[in-house]
N, C-alpha and C. Protein backbone atom coordinates (compact mmCIF):
# COMPACT_ATOMS: atom_id res chain seq x y z
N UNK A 1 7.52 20.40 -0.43
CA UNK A 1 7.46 20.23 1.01
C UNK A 1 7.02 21.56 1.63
N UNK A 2 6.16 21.42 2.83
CA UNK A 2 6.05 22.37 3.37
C UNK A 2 6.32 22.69 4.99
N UNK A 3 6.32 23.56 5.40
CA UNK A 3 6.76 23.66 6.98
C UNK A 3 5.63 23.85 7.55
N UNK A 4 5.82 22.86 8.71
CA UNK A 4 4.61 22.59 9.47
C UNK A 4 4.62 22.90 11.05
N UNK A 5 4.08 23.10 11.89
CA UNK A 5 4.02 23.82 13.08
C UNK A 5 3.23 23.24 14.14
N UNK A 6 3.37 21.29 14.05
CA UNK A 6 2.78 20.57 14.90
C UNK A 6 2.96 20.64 16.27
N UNK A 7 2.04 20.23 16.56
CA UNK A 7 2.14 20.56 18.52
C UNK A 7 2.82 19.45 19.18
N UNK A 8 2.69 18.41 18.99
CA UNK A 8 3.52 17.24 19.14
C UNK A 8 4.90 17.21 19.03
N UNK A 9 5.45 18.00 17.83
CA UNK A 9 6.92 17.69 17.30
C UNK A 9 7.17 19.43 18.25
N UNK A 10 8.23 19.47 18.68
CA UNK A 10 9.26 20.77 19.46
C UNK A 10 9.03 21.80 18.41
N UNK A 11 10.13 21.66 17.01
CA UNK A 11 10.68 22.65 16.12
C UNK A 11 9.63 22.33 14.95
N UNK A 12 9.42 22.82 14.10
CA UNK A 12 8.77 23.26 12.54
C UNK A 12 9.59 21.77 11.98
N UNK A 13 8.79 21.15 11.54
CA UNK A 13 8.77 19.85 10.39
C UNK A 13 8.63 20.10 9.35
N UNK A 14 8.91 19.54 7.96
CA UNK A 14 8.47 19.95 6.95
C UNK A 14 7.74 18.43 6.17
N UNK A 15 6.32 18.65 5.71
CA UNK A 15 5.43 17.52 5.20
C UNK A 15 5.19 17.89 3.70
N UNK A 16 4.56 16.42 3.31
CA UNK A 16 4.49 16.78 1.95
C UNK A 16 3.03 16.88 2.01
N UNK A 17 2.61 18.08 1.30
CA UNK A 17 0.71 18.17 1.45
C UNK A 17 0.33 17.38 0.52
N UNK A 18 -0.99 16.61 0.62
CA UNK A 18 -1.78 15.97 -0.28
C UNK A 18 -2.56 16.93 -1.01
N UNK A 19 -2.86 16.43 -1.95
CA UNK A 19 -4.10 17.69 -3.09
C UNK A 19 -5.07 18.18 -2.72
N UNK A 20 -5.29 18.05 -1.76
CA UNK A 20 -5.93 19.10 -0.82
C UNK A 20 -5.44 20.27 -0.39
N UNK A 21 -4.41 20.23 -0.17
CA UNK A 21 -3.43 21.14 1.01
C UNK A 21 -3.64 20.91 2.15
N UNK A 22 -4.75 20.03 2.61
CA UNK A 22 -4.51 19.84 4.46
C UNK A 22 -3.80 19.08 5.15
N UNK A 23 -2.27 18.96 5.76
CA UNK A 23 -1.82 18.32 5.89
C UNK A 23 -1.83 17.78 7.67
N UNK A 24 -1.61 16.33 7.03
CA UNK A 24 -2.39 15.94 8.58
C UNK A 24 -1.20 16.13 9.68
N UNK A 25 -1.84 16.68 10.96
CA UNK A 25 -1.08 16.57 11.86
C UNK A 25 -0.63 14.85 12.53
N UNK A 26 0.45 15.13 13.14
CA UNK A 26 0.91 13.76 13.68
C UNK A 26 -0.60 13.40 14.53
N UNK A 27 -0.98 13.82 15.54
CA UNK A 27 -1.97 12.80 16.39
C UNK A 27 -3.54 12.62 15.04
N UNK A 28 -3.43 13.52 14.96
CA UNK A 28 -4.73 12.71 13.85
C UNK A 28 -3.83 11.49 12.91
N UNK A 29 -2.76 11.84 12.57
CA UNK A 29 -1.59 10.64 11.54
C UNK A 29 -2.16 9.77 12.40
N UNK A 30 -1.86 9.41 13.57
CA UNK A 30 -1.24 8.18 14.28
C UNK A 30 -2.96 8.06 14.74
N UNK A 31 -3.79 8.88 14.78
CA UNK A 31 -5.94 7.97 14.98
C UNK A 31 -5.98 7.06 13.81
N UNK A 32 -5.36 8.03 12.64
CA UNK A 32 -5.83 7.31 11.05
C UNK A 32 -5.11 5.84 11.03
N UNK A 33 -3.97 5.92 11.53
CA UNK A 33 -3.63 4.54 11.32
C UNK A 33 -4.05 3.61 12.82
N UNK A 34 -4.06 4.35 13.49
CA UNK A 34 -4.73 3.19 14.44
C UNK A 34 -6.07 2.74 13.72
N UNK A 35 -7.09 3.42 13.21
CA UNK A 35 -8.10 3.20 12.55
C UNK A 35 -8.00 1.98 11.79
N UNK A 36 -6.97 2.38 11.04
CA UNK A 36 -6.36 1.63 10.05
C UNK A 36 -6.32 0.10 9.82
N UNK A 37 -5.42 -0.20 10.71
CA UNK A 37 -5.04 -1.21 11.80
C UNK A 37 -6.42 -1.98 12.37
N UNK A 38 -7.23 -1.46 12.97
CA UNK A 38 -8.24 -1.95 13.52
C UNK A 38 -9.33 -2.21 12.48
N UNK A 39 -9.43 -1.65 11.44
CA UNK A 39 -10.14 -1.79 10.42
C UNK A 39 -9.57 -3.24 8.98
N UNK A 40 -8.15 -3.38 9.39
CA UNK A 40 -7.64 -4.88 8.62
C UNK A 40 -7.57 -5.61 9.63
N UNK A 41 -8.01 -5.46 10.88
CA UNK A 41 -8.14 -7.13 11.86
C UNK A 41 -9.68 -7.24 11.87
N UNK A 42 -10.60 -6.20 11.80
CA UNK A 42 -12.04 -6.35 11.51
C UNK A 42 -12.33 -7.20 10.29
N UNK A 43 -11.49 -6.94 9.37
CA UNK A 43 -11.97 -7.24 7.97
C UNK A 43 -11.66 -9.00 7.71
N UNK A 44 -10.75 -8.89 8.75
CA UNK A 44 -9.99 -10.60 8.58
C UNK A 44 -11.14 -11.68 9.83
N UNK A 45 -11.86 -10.73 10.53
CA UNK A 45 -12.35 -11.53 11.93
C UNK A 45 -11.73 -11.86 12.64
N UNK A 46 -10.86 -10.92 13.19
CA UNK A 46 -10.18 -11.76 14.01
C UNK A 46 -10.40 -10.45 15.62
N UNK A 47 -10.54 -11.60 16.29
CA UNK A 47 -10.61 -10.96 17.78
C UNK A 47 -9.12 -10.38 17.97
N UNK A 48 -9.08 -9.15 19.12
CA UNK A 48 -8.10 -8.72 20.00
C UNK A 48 -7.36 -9.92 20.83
N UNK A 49 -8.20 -10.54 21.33
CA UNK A 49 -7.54 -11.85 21.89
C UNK A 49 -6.66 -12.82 21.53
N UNK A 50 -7.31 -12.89 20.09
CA UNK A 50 -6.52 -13.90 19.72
C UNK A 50 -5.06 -13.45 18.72
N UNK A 51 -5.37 -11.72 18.45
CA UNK A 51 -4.25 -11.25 17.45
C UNK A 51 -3.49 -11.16 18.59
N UNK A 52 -3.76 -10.20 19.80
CA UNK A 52 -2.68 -9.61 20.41
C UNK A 52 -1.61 -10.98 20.98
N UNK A 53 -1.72 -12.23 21.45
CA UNK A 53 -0.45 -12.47 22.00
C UNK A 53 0.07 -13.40 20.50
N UNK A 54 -0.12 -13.40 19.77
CA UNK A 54 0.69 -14.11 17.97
C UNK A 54 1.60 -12.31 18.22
N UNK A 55 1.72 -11.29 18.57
CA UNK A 55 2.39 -10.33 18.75
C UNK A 55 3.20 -10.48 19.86
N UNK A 56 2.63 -11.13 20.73
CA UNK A 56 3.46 -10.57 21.91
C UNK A 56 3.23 -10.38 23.18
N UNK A 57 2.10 -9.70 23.31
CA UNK A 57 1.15 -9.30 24.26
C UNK A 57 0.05 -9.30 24.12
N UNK A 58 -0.58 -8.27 25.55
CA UNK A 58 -1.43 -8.52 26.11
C UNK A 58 -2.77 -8.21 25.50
N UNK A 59 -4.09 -8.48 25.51
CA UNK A 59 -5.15 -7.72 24.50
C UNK A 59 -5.29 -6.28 25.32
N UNK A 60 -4.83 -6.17 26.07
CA UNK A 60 -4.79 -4.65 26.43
C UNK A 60 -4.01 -3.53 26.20
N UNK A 61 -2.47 -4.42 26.04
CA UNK A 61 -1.62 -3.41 24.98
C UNK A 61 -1.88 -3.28 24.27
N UNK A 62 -2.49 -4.85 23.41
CA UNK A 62 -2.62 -3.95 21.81
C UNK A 62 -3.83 -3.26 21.75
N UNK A 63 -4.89 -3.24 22.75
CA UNK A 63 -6.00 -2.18 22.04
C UNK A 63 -5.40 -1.06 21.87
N UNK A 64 -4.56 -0.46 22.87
CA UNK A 64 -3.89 0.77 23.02
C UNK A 64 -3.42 1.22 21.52
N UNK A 65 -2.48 0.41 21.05
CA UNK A 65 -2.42 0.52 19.52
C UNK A 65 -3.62 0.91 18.34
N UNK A 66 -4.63 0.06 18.42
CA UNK A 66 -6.12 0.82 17.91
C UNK A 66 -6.54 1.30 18.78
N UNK A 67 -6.36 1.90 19.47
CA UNK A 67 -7.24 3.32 20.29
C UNK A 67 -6.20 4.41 20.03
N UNK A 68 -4.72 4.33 19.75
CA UNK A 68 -4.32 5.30 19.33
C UNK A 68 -3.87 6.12 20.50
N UNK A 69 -3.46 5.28 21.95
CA UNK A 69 -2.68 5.47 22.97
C UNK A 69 -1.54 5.77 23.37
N UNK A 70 -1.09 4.40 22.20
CA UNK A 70 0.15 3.97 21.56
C UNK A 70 0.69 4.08 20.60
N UNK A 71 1.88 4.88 20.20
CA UNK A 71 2.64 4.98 18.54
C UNK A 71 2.83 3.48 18.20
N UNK A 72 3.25 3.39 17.12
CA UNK A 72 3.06 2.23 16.69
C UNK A 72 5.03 2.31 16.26
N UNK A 73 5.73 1.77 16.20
CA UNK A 73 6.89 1.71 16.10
C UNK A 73 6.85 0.76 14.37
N UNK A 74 7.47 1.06 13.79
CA UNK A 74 7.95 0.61 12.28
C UNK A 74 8.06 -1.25 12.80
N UNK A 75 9.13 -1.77 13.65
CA UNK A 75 8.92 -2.79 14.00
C UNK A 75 7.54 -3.39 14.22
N UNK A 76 6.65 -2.89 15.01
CA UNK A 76 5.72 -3.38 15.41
C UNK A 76 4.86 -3.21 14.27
N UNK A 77 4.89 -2.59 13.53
CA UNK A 77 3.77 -2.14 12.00
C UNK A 77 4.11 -3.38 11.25
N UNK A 78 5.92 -3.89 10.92
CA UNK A 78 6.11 -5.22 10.12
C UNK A 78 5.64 -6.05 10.96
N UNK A 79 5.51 -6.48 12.16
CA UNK A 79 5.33 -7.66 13.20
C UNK A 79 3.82 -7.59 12.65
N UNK A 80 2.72 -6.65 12.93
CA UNK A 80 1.35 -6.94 12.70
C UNK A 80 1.66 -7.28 11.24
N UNK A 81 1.86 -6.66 10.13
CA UNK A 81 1.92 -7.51 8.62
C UNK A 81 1.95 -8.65 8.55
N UNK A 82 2.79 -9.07 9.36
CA UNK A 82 3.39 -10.56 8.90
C UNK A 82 2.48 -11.30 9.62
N UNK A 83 1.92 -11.08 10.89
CA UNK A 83 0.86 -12.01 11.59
C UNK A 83 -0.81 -11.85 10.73
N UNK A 84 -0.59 -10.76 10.33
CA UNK A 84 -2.12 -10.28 9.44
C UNK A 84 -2.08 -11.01 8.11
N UNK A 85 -0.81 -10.83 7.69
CA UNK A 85 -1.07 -11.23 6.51
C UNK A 85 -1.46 -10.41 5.45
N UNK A 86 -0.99 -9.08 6.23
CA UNK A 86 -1.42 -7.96 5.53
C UNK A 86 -0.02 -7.25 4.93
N UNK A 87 -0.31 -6.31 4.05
CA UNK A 87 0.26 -5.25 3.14
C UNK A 87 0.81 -4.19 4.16
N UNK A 88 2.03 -3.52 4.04
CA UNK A 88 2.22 -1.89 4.37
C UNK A 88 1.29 -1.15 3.77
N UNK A 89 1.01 -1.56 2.11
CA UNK A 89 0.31 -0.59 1.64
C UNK A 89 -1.59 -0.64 2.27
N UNK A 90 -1.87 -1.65 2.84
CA UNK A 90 -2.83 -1.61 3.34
C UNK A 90 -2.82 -1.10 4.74
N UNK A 91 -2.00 -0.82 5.64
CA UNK A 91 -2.17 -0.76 7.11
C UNK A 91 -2.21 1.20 6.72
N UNK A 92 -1.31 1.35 5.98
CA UNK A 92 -0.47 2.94 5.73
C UNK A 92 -1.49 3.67 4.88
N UNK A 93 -1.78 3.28 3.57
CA UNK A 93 -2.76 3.99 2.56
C UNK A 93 -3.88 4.70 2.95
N UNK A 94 -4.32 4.13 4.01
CA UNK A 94 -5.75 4.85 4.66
C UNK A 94 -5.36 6.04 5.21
N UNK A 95 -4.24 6.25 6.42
CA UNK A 95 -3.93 6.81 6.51
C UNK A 95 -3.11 8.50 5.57
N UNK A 96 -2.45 7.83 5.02
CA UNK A 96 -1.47 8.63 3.76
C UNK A 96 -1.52 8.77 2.76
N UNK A 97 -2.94 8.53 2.02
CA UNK A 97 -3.46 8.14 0.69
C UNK A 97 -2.34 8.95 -0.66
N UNK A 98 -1.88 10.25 -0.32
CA UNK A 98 -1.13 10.76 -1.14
C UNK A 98 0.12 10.65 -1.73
N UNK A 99 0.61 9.47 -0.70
CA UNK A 99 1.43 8.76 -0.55
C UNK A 99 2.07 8.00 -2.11
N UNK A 100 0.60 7.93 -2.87
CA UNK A 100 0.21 6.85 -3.59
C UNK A 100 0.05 7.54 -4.73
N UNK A 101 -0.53 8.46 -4.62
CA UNK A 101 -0.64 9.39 -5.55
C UNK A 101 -1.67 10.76 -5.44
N UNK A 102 -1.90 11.29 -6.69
CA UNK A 102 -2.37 12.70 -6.25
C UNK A 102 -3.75 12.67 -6.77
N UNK A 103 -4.61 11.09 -6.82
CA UNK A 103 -6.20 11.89 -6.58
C UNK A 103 -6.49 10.43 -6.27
N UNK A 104 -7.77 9.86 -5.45
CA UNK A 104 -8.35 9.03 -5.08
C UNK A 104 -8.06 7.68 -6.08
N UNK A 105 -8.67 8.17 -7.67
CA UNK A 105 -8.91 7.26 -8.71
C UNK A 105 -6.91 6.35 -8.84
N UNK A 106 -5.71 7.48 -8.55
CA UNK A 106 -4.81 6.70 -9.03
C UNK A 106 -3.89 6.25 -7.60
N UNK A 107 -4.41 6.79 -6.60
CA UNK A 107 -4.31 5.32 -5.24
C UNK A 107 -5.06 4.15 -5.51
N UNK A 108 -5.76 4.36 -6.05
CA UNK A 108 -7.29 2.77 -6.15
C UNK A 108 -6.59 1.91 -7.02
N UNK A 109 -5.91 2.40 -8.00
CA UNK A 109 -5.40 2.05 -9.28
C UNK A 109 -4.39 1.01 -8.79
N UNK A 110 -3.24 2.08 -7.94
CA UNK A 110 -2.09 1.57 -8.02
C UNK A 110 -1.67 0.52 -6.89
N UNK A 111 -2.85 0.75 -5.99
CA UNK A 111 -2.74 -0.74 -5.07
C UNK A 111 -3.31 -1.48 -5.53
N UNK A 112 -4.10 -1.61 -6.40
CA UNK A 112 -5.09 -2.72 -7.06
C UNK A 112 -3.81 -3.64 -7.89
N UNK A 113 -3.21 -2.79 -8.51
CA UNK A 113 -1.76 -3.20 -8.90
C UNK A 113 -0.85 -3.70 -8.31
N UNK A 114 -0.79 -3.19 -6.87
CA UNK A 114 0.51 -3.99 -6.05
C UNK A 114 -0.02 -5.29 -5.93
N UNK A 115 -1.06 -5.37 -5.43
CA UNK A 115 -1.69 -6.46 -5.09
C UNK A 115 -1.84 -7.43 -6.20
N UNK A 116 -2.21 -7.25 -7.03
CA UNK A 116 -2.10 -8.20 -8.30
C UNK A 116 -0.68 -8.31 -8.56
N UNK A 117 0.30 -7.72 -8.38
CA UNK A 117 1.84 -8.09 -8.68
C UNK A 117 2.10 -9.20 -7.20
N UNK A 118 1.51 -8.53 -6.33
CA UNK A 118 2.14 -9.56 -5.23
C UNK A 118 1.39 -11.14 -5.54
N UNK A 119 0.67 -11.61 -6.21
CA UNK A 119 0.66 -13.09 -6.64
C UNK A 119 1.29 -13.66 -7.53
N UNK A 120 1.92 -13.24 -8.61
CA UNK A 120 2.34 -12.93 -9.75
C UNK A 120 3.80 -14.14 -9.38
N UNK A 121 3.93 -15.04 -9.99
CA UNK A 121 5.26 -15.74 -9.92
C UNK A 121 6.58 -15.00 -10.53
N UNK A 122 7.76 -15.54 -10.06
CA UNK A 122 8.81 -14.40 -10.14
C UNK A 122 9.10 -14.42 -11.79
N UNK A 123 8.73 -15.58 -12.69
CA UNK A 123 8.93 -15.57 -13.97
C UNK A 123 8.30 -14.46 -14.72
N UNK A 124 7.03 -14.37 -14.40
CA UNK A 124 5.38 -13.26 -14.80
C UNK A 124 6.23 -12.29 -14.39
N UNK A 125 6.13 -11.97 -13.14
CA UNK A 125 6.74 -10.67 -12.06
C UNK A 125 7.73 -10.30 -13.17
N UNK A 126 8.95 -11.00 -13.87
CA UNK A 126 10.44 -10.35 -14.51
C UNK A 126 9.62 -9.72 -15.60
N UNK A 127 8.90 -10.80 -16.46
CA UNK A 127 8.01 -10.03 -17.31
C UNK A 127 7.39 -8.93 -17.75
N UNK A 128 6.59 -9.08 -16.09
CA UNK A 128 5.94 -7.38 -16.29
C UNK A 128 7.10 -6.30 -15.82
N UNK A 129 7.92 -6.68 -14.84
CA UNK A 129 9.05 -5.31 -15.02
C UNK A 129 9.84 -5.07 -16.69
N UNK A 130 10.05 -6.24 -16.91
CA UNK A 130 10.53 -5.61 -18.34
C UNK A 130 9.62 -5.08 -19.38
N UNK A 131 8.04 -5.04 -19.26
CA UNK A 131 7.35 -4.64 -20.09
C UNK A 131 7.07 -3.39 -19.49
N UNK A 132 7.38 -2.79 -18.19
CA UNK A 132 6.70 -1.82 -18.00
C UNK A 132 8.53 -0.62 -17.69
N UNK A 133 9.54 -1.62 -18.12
CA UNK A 133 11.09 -0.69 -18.26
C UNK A 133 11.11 -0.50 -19.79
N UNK A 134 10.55 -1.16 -20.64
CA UNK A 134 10.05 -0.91 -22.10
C UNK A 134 9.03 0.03 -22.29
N UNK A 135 8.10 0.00 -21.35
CA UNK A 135 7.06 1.29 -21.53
C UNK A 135 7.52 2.73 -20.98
N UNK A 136 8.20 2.79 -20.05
CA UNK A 136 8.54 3.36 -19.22
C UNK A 136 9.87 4.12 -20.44
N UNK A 137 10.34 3.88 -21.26
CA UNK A 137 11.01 4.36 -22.32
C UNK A 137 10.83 4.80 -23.51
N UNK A 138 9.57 4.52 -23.51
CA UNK A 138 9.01 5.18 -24.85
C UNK A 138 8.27 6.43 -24.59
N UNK A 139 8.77 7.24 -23.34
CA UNK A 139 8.22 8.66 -23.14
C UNK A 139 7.16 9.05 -23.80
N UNK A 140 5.65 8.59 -23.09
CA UNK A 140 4.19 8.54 -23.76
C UNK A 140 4.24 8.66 -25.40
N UNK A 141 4.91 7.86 -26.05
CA UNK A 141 4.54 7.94 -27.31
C UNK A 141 3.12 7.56 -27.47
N UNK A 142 2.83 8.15 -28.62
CA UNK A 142 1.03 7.87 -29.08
C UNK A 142 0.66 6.62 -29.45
N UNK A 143 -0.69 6.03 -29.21
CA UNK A 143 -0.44 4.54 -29.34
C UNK A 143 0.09 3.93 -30.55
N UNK A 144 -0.21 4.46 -31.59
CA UNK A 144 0.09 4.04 -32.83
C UNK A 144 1.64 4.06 -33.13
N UNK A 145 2.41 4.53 -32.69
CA UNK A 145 3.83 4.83 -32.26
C UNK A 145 4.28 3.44 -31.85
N UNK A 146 3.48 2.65 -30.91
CA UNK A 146 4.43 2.12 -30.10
C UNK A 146 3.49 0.71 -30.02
N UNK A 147 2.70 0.01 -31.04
CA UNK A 147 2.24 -1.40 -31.19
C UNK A 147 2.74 -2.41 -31.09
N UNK A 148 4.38 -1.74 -31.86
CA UNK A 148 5.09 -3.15 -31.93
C UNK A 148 6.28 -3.61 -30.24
N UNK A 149 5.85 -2.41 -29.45
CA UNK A 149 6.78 -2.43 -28.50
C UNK A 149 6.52 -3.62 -27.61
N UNK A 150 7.33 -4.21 -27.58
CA UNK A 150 7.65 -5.49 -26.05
C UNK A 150 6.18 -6.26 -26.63
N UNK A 151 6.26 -6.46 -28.20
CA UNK A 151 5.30 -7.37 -27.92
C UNK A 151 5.25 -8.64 -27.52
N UNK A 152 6.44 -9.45 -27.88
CA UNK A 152 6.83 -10.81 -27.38
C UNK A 152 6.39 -10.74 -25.88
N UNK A 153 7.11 -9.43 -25.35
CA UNK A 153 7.13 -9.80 -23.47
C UNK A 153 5.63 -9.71 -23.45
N UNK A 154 4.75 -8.81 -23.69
CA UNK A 154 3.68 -8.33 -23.89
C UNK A 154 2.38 -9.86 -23.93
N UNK A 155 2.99 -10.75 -24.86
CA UNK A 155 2.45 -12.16 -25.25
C UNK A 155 2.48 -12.94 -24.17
N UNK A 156 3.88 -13.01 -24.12
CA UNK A 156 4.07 -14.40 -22.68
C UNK A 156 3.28 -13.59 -21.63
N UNK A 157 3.21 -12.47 -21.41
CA UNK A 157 2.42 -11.88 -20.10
C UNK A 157 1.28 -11.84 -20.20
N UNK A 158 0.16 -12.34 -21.19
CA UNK A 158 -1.10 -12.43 -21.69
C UNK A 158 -1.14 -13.82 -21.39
N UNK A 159 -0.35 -14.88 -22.13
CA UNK A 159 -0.24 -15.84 -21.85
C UNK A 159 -0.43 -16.55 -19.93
N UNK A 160 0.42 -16.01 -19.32
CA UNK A 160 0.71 -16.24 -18.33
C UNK A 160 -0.75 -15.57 -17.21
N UNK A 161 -0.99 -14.72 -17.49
CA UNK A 161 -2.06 -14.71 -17.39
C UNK A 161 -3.24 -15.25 -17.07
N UNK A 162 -3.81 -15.53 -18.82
CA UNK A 162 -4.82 -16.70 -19.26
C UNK A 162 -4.56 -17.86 -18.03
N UNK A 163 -3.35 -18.59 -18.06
CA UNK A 163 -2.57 -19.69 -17.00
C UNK A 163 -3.17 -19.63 -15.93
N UNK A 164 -3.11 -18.31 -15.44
CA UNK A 164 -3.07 -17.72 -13.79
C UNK A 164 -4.92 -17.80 -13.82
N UNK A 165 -5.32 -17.53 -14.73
CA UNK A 165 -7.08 -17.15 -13.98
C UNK A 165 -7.72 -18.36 -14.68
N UNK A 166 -7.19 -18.85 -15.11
CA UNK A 166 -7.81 -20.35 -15.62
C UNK A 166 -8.69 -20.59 -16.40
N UNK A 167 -9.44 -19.42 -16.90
CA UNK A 167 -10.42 -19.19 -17.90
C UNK A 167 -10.41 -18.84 -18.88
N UNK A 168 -8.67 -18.17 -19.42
CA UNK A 168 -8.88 -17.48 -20.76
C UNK A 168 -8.80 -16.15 -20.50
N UNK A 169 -9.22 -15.65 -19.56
CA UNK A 169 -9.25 -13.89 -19.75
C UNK A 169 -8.25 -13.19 -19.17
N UNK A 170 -8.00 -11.95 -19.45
CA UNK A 170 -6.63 -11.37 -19.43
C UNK A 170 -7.15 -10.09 -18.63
């Protein structure tokens, strides 16, 4: 963590820097996710008109929200999810990418992952947590080390799979 000396906040904050070291101030924070925000209702087509009152209000409050007028309150961040149909990790990641991890390639990675877990039925879903609390214990052993590990779970989750994409491929 480091201590930070934003103009917005009164006293010294302390942030966690991304691998860069530039750590973002709050009003650029809160452009990036207005950006953010306005960039997953673009992507879905959907007008200001017709998102803002499924919220609540007016299309003029919520531009304020993508123009970055307006903080966005944690409430109001789950309220747009649930009407979007969208992810935290999608509204937030753009914004906080480091969040995720410490270089471009293993943010890309690891939401590509949430997202493929979030279809995943809760049977698959137990699966892959127990294959990855089985991996997660064999403290990077070398591959040859560790072939025979969770192969059963390893199977049904290949299996289940194949099921899920309907073609055979894993």
């Amino acid at each position: 963590m480091q201590q930070v000396n934003d103009p917005d906040v009164d006293k010294p904050v302390y942030r966690l820097p991304p691998p860069d070291g530039r750590i973002t101030l709050s009003a650029a924070l809160e452009e990036r996710i207005s950006a953010s925000i306005r960039e997953a209702r673009e992507r879905r087509n959907l007008s200001r008109s017709k998102l803002a009152p499924l919220l609540g209000l007016s299309e003029a409050v919520y531009a304020r929200y993508e123009g970055s007028v307006s903080r966005l309150t944690v409430s109001r961040l789950i309220h747009l999810c649930e009407v979007r149909g969208a992810s935290p990790e999608e509204l937030l990641s753009p914004a906080a990418p480091h969040l995720w991890g410490e270089n471009q390639s293993k943010v890309d990675l690891l939401l590509a992952c949430i997202n493929k877990l979030r279809a995943f039925a809760d049977e698959t879903l137990q699966d892959v947590f127990s294959l990855l609390n089985r991996l997660g214990k064999t403290k990077e052993r070398p591959r040859r080390q560790w072939r025979g590990v969770s192969r059963a779970i390893s199977h049904r989750v290949a299996e289940r799979l194949k099921r899920m994409n309907g073609h055979g491929e894993t």
